[in-house]
N, C-alpha and C. Protein backbone atom coordinates (compact mmCIF):
# COMPACT_ATOMS: atom_id res chain seq x y z
N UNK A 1 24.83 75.93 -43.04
CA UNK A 1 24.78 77.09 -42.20
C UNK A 1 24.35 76.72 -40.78
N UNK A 2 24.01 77.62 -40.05
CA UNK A 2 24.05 77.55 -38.56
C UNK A 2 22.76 77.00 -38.54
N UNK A 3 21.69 77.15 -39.34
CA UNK A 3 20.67 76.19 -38.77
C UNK A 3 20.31 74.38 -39.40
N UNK A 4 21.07 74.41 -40.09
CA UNK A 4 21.85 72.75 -40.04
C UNK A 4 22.86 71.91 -39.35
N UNK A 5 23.37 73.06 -38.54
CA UNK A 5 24.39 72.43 -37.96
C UNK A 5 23.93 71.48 -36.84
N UNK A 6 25.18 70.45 -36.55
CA UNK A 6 24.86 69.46 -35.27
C UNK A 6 25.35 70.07 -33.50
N UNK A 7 26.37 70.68 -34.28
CA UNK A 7 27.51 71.12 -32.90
C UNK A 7 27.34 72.84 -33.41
N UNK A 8 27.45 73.90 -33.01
CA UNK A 8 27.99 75.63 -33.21
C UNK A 8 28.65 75.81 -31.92
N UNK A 9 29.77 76.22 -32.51
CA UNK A 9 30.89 76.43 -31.74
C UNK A 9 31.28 78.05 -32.03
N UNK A 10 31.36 78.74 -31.08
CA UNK A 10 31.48 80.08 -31.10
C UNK A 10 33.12 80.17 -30.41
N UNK A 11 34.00 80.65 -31.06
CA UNK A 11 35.14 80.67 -30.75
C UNK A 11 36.57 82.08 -30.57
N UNK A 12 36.79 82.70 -29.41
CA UNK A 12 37.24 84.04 -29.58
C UNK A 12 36.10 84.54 -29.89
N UNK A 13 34.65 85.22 -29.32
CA UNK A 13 33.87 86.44 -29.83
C UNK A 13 33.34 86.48 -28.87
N UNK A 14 32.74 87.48 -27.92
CA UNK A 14 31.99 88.04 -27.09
C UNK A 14 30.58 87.58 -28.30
N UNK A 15 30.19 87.61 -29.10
CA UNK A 15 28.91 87.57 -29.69
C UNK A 15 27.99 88.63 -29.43
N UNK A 16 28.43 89.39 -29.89
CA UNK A 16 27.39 90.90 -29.28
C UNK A 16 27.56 91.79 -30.88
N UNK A 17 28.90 91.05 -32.13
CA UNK A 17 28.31 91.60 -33.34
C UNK A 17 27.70 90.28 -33.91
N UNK A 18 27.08 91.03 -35.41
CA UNK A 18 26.49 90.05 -36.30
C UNK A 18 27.94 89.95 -37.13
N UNK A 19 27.40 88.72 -38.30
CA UNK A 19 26.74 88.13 -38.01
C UNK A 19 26.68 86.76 -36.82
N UNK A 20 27.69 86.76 -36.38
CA UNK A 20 27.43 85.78 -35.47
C UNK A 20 26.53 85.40 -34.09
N UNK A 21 26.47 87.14 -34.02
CA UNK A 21 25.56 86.82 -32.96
C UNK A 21 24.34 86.45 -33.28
N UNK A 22 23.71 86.12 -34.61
CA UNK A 22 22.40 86.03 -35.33
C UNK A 22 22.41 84.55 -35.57
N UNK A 23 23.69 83.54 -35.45
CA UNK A 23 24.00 82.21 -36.05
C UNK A 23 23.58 81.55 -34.86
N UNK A 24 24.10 81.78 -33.42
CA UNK A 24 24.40 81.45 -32.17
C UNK A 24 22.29 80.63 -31.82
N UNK A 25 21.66 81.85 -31.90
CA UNK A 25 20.13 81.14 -31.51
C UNK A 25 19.59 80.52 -32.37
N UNK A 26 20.01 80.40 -34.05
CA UNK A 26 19.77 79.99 -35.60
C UNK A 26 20.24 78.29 -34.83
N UNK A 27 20.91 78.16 -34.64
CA UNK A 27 21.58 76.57 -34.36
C UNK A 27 20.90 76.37 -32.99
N UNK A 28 21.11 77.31 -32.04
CA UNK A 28 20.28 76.91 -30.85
C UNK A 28 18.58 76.35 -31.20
N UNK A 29 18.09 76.88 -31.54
CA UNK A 29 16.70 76.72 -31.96
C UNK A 29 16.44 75.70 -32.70
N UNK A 30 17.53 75.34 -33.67
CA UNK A 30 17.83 74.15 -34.40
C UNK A 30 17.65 73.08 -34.14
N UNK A 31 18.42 72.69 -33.01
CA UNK A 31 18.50 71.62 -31.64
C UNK A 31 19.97 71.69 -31.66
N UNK A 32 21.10 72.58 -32.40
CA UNK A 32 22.46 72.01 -32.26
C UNK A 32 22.32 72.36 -30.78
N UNK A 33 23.85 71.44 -30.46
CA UNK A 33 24.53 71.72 -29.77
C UNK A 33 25.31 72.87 -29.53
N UNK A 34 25.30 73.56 -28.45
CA UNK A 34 26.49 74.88 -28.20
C UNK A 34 27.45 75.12 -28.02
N UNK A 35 28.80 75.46 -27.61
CA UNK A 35 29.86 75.55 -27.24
C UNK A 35 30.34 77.21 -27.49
N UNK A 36 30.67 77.39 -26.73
CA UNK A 36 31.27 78.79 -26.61
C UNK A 36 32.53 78.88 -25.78
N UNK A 37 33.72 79.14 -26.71
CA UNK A 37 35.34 79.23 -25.98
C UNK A 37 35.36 80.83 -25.56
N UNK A 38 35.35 81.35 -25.01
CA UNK A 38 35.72 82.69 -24.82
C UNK A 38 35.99 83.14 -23.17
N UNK A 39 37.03 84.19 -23.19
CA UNK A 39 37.43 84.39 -21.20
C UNK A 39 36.11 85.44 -21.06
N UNK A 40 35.58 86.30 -22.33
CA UNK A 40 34.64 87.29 -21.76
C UNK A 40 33.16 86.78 -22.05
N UNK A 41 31.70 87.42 -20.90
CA UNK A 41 30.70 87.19 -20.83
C UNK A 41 30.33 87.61 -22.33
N UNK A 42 29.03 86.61 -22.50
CA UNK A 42 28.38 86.80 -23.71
C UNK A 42 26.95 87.06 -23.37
N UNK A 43 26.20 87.74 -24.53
CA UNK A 43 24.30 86.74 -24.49
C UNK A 43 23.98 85.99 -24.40
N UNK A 44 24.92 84.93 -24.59
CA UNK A 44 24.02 83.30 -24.15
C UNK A 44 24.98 82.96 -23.78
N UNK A 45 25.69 83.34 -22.54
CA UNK A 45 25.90 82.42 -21.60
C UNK A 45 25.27 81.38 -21.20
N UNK A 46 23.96 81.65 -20.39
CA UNK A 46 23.02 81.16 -20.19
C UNK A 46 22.47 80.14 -20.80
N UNK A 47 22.44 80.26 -21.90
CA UNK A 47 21.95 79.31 -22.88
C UNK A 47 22.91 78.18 -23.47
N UNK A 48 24.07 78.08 -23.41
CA UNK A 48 24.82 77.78 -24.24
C UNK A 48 25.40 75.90 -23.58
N UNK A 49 25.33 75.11 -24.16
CA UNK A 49 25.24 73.53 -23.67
C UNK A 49 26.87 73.65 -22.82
N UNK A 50 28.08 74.36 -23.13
CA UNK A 50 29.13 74.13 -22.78
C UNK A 50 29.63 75.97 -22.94
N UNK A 51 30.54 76.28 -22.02
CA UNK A 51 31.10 77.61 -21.98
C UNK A 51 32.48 77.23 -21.14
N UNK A 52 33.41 77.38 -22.23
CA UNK A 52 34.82 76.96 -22.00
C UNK A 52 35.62 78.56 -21.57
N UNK A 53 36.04 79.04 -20.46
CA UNK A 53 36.71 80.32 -20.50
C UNK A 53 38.19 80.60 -20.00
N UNK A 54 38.70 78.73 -19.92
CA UNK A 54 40.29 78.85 -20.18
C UNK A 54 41.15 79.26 -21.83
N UNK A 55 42.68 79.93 -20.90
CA UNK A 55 43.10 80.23 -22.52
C UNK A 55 42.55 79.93 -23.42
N UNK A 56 42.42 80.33 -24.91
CA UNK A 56 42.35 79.09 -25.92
C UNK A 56 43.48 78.34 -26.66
N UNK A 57 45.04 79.25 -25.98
CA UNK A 57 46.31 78.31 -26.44
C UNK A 57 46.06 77.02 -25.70
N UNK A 58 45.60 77.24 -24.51
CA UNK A 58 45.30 75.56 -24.12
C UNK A 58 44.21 74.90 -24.06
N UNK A 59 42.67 75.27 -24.56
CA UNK A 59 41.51 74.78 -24.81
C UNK A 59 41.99 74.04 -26.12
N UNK A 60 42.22 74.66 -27.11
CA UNK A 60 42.22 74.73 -28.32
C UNK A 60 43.41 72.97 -28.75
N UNK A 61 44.42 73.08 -27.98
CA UNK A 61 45.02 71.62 -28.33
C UNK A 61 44.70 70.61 -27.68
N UNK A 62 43.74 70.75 -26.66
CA UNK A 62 43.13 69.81 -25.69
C UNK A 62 42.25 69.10 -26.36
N UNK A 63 41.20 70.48 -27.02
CA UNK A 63 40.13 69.63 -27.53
C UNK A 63 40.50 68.69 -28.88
N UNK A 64 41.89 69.40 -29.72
CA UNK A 64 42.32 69.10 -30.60
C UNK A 64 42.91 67.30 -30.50
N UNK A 65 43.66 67.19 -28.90
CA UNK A 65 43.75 65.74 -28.75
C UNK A 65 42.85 64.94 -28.31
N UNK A 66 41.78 65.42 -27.69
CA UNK A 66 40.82 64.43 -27.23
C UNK A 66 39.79 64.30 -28.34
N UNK A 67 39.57 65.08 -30.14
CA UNK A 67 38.99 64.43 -31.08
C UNK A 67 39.69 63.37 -31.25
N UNK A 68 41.47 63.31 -31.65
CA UNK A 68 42.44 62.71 -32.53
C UNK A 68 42.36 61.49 -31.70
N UNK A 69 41.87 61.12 -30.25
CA UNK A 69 41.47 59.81 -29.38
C UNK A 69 40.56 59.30 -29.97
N UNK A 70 39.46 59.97 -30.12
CA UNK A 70 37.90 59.36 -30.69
C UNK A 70 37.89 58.54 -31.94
């Protein structure tokens, strides 16, 4: 769950319902890492290690080729 995780990646959600918006500070607090893909403002903007707010037709295969490099 979100407070084991290494990386939480919030993907497509404003985060303003549960449960995700309850996972988001569960992993923050954790020590994960953040990431948030979304074009609209959230609650933890602010907080969040990375905030991606291009498309996600083109976030989404970018990040997809720069794992398949690693």
């Amino acid at each position: 769950g979100a407070a084991a995780c290494d990386l939480f990646v919030a993907v497509g959600t404003s985060l303003v319902v549960g449960p995700i918006n309850q996972m988001f500070p569960v992993a923050a607090a954790r020590g994960a890492r953040t990431a948030i893909l979304t074009a609209s403002e959230t609650p933890f903007d602010s907080e969040t290690d990375w905030k991606l707010t291009e498309p996600l037709e083109r976030v989404l295969p970018a990040l997809r080729a720069l794992i398949a490099q690693s």
